[in-house]
C-alpha atoms as a PDB file:
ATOM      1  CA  UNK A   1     -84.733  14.158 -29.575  1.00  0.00           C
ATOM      2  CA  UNK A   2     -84.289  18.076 -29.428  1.00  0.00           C
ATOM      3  CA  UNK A   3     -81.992  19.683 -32.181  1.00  0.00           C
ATOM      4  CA  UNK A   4     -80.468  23.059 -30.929  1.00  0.00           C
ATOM      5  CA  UNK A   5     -79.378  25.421 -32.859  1.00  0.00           C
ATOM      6  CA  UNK A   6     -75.334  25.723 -33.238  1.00  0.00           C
ATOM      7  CA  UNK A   7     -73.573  28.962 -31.860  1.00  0.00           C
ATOM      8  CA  UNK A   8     -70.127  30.118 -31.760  1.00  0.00           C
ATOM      9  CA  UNK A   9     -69.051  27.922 -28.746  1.00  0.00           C
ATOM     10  CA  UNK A  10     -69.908  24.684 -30.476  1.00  0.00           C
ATOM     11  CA  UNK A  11     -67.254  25.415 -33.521  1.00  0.00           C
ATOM     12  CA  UNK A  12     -64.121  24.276 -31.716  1.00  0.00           C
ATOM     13  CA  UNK A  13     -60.721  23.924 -33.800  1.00  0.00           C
ATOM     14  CA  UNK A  14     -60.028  20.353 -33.758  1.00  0.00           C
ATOM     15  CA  UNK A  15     -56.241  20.376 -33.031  1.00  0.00           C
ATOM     16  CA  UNK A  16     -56.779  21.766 -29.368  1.00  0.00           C
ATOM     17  CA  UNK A  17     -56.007  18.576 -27.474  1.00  0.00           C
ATOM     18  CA  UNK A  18     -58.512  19.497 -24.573  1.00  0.00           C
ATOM     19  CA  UNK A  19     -60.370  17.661 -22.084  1.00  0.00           C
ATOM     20  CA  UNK A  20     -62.691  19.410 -20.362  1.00  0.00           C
ATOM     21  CA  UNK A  21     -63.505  23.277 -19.574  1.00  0.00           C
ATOM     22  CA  UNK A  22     -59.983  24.804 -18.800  1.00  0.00           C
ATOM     23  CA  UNK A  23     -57.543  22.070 -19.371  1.00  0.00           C
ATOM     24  CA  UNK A  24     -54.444  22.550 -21.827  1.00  0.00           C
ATOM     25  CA  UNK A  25     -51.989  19.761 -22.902  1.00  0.00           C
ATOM     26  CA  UNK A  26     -49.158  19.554 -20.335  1.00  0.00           C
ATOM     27  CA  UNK A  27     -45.962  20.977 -21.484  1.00  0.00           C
ATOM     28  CA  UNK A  28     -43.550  18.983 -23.335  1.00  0.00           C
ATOM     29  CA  UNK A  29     -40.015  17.431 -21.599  1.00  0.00           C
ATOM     30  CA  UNK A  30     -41.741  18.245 -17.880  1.00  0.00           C
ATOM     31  CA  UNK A  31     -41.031  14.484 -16.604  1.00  0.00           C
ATOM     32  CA  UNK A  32     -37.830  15.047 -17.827  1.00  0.00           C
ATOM     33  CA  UNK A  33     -36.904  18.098 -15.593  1.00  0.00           C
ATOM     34  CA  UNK A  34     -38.838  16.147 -12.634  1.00  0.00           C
ATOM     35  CA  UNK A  35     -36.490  13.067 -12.702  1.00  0.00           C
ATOM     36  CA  UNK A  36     -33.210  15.732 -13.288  1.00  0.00           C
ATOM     37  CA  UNK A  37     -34.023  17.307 -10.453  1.00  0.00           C
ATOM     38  CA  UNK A  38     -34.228  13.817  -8.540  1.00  0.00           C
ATOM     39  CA  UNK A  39     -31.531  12.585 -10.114  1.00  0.00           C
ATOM     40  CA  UNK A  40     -29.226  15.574  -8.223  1.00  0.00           C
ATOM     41  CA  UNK A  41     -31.091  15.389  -4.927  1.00  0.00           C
ATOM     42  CA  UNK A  42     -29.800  11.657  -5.081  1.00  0.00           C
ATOM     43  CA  UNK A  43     -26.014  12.488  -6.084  1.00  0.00           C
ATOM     44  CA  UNK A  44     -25.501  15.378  -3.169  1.00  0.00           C
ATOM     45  CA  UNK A  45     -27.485  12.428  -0.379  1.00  0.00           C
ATOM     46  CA  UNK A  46     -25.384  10.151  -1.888  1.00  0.00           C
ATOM     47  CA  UNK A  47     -21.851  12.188  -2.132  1.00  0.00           C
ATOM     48  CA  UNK A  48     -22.767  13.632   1.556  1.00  0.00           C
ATOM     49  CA  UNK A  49     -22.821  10.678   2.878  1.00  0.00           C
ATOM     50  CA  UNK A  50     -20.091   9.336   1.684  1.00  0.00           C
ATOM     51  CA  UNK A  51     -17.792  12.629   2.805  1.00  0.00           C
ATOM     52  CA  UNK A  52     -20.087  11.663   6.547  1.00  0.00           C
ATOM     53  CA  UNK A  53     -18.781   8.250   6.630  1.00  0.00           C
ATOM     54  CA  UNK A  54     -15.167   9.201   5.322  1.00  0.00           C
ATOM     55  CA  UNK A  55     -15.252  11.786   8.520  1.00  0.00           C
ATOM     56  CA  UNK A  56     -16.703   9.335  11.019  1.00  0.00           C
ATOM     57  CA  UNK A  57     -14.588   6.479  10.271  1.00  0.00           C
ATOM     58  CA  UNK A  58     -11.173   7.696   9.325  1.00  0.00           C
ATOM     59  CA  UNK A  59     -11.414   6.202   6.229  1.00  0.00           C
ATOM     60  CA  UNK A  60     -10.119   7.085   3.124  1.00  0.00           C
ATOM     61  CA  UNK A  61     -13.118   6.680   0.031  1.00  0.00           C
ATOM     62  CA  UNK A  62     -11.547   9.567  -2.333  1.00  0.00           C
ATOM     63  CA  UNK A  63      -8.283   7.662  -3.193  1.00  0.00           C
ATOM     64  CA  UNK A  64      -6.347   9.684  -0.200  1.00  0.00           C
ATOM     65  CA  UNK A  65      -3.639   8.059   1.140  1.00  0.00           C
ATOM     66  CA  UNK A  66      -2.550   8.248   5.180  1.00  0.00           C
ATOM     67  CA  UNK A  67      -0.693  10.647   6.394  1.00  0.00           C
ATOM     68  CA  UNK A  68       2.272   9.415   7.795  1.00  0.00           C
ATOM     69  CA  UNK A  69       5.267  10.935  10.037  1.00  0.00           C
ATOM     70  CA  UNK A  70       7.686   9.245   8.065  1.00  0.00           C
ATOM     71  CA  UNK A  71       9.047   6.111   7.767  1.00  0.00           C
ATOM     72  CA  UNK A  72       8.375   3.505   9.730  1.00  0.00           C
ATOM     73  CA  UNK A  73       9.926   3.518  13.075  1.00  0.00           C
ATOM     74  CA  UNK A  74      13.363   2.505  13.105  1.00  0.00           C
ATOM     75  CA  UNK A  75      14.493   2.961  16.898  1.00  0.00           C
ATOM     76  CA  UNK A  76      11.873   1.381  19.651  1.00  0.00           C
ATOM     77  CA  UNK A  77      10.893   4.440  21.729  1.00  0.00           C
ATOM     78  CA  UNK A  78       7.953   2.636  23.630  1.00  0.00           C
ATOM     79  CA  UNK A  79       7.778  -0.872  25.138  1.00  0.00           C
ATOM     80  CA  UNK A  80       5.133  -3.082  23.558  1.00  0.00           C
ATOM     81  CA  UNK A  81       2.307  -3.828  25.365  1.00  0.00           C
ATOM     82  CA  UNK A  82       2.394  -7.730  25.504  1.00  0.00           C
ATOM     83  CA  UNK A  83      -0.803  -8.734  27.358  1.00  0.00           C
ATOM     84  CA  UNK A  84      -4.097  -6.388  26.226  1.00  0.00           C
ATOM     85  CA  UNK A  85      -5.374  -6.470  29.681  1.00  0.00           C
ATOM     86  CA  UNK A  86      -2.458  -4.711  31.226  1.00  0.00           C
ATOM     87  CA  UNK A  87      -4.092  -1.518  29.154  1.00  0.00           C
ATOM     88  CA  UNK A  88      -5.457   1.177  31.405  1.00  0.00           C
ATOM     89  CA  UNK A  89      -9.361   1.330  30.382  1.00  0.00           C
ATOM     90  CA  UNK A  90      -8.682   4.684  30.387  1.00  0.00           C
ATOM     91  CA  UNK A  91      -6.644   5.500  27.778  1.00  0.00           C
ATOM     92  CA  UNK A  92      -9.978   4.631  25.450  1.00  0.00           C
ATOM     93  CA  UNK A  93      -8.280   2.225  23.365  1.00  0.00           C
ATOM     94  CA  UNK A  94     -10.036   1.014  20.355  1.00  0.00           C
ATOM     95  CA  UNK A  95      -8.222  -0.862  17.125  1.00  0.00           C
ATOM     96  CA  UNK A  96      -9.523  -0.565  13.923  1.00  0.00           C
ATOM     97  CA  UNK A  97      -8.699  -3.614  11.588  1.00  0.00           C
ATOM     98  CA  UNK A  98      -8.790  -2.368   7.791  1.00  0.00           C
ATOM     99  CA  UNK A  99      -8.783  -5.262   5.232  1.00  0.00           C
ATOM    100  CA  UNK A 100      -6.026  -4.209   2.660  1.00  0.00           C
ATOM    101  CA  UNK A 101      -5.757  -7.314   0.329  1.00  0.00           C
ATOM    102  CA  UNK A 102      -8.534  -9.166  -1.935  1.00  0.00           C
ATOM    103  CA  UNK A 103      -8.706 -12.186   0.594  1.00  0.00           C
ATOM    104  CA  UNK A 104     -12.015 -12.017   1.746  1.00  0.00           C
ATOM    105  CA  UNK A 105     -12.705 -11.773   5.940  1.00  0.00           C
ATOM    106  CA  UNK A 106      -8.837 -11.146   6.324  1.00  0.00           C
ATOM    107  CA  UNK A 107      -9.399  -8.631   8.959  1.00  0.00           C
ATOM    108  CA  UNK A 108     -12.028 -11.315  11.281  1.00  0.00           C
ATOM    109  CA  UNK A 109      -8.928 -13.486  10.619  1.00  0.00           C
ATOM    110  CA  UNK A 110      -6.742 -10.688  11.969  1.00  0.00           C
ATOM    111  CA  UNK A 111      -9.451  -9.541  14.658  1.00  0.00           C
ATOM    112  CA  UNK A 112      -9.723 -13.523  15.805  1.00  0.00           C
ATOM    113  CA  UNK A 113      -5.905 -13.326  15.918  1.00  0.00           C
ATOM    114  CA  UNK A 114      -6.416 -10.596  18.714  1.00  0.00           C
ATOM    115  CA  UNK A 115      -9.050 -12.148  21.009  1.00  0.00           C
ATOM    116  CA  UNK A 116      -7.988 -10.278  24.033  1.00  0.00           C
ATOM    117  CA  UNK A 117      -7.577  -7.147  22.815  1.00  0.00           C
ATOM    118  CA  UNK A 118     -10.002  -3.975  22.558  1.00  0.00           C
ATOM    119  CA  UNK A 119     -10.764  -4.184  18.899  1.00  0.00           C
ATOM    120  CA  UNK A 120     -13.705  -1.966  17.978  1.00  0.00           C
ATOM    121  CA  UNK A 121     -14.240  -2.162  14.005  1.00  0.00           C
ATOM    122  CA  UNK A 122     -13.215  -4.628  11.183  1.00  0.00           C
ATOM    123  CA  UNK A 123     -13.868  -3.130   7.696  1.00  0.00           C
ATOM    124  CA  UNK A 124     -12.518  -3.287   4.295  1.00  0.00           C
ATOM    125  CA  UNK A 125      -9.862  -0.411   3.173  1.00  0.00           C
ATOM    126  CA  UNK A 126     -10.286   1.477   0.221  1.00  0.00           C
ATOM    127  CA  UNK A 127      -6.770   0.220  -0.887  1.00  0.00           C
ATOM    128  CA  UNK A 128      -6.753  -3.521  -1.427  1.00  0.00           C
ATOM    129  CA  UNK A 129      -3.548  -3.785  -2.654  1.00  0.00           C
ATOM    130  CA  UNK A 130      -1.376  -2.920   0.463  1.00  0.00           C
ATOM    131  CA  UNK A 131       1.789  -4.707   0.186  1.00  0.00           C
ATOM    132  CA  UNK A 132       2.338  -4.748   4.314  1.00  0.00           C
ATOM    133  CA  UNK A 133       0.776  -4.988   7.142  1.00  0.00           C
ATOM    134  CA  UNK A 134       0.876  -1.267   8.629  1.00  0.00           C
ATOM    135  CA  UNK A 135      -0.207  -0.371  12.530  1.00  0.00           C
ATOM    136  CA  UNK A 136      -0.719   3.282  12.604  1.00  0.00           C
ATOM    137  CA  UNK A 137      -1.568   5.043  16.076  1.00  0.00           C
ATOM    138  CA  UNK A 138      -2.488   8.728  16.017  1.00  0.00           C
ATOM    139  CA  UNK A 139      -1.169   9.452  19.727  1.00  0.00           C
ATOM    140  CA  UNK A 140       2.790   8.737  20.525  1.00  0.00           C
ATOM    141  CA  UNK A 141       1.385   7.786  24.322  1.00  0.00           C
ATOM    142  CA  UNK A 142      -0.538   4.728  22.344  1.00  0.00           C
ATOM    143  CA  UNK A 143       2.924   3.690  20.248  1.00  0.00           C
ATOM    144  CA  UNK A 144       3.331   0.559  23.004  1.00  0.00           C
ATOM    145  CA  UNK A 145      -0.032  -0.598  22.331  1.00  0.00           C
ATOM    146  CA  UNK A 146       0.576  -0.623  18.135  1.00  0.00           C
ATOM    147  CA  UNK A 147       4.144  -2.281  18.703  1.00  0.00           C
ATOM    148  CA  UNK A 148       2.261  -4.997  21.027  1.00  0.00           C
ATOM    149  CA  UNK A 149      -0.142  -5.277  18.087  1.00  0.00           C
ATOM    150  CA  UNK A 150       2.750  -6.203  15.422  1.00  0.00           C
ATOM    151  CA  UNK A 151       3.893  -8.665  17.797  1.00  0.00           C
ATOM    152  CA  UNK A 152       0.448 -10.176  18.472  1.00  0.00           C
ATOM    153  CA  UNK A 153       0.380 -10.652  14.453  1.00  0.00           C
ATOM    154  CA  UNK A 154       3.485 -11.524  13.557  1.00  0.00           C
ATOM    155  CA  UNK A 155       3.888  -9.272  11.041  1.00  0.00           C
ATOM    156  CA  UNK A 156       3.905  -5.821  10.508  1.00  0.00           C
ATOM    157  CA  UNK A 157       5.557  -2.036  10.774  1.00  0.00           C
ATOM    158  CA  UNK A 158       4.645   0.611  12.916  1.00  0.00           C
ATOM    159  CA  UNK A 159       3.771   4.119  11.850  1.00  0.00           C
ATOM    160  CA  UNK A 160       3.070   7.077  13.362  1.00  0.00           C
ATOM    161  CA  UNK A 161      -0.630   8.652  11.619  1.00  0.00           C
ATOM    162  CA  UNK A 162      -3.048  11.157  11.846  1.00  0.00           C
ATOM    163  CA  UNK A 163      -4.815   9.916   8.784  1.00  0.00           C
ATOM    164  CA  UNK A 164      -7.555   7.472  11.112  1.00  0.00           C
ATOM    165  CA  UNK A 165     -10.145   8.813  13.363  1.00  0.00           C
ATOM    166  CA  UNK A 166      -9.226   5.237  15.785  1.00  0.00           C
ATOM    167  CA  UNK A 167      -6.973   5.339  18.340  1.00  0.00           C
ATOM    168  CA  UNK A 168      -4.673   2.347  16.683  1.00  0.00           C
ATOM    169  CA  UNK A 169      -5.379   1.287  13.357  1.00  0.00           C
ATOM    170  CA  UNK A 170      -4.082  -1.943  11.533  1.00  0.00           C
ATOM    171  CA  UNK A 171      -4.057  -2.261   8.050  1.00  0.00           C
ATOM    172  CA  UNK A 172      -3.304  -5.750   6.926  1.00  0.00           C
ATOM    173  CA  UNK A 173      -1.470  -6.240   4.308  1.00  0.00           C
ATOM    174  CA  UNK A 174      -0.618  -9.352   1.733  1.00  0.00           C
ATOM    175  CA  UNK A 175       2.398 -10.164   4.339  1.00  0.00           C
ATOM    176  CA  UNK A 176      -0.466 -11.210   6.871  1.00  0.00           C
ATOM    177  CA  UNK A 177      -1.021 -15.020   6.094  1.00  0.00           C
ATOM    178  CA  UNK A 178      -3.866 -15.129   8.834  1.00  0.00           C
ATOM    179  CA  UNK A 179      -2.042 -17.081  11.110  1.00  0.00           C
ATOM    180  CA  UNK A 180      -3.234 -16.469  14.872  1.00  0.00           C
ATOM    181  CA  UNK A 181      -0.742 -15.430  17.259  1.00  0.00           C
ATOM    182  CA  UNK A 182       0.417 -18.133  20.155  1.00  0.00           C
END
């Protein structure tokens, strides 16, 4: 075998970690600001979609509480609605049935309890410690449709609110013991 002579470009210093012609170590703590970077894409996704769905639905993910008129109605200004098929298509109705208390599929309990009646969603509420069962309707012209609602149930309080994106919305409450109306 050949021996060539050495030259100034075989003499390398032998801490230069490099592999191949023009390749340098990669700089330290660069993963590091990769997955950061990822890391916040993931929190804004993640917090914007959460401030989507708390728009969307009317409901309340930040700790918010409704916004009510008041207390609840004292003097009936509306007659109830007693049979949910007397309700003018019209008007768009839609109930909402928010799950206030720890028992688990209270508000299908509460949504079964309604067969009849135009009832759109059943979710859980941010709050699940609501003492009572609360029917809040955004519109005063759909007040006879949220007192026929606490009548359906059983149970309940009526309240003016602006707080839901639903026409009527019932939160149950630990007063509701699931019982279906006659």
């Amino acid at each position: 075998m050949a021996k060539f002579p050495t030259d100034q470009f075989d003499d390398l210093p032998k801490d230069l970690a490099r592999v191949g012609a023009h390749r340098a170590p990669p700089r330290r703590g660069r993963g590091l600001i990769i997955f950061a970077w990822a890391a916040l894409a993931t929190g804004i996704f993640v917090l914007a979609g959460l401030l989507a769905l708390n728009g969307l639905r009317g409901l309340s993910f930040l700790g918010e509480e409704p916004v009510s008129s008041g207390s609840p109605s004292a003097e009936i200004t509306a007659d109830p609605v007693l049979d949910p098929a007397t309700i003018d298509p019209a008007r768009g109705i839609s109930i909402t049935i928010l799950n206030g208390t720890s028992t688990v599929d209270l508000e299908k309990t509460a949504a079964s309890a309604l067969a009849g009646w135009p009832v759109g969603a059943t979710l859980v509420a941010s709050n699940r410690a609501e003492p009572t069962t609360v029917v809040y309707y955004g519109d005063p012209a759909n007040e006879d449709v949220a007192r026929g609602l606490v009548l359906a149930l059983g149970v309940g309080e009526v309240r003016e609110s602006t707080a839901y994106n639903a026409p009527v919305t019932v939160v149950v409450g630990a007063d509701y013991l699931g019982t279906p109306a006659p």
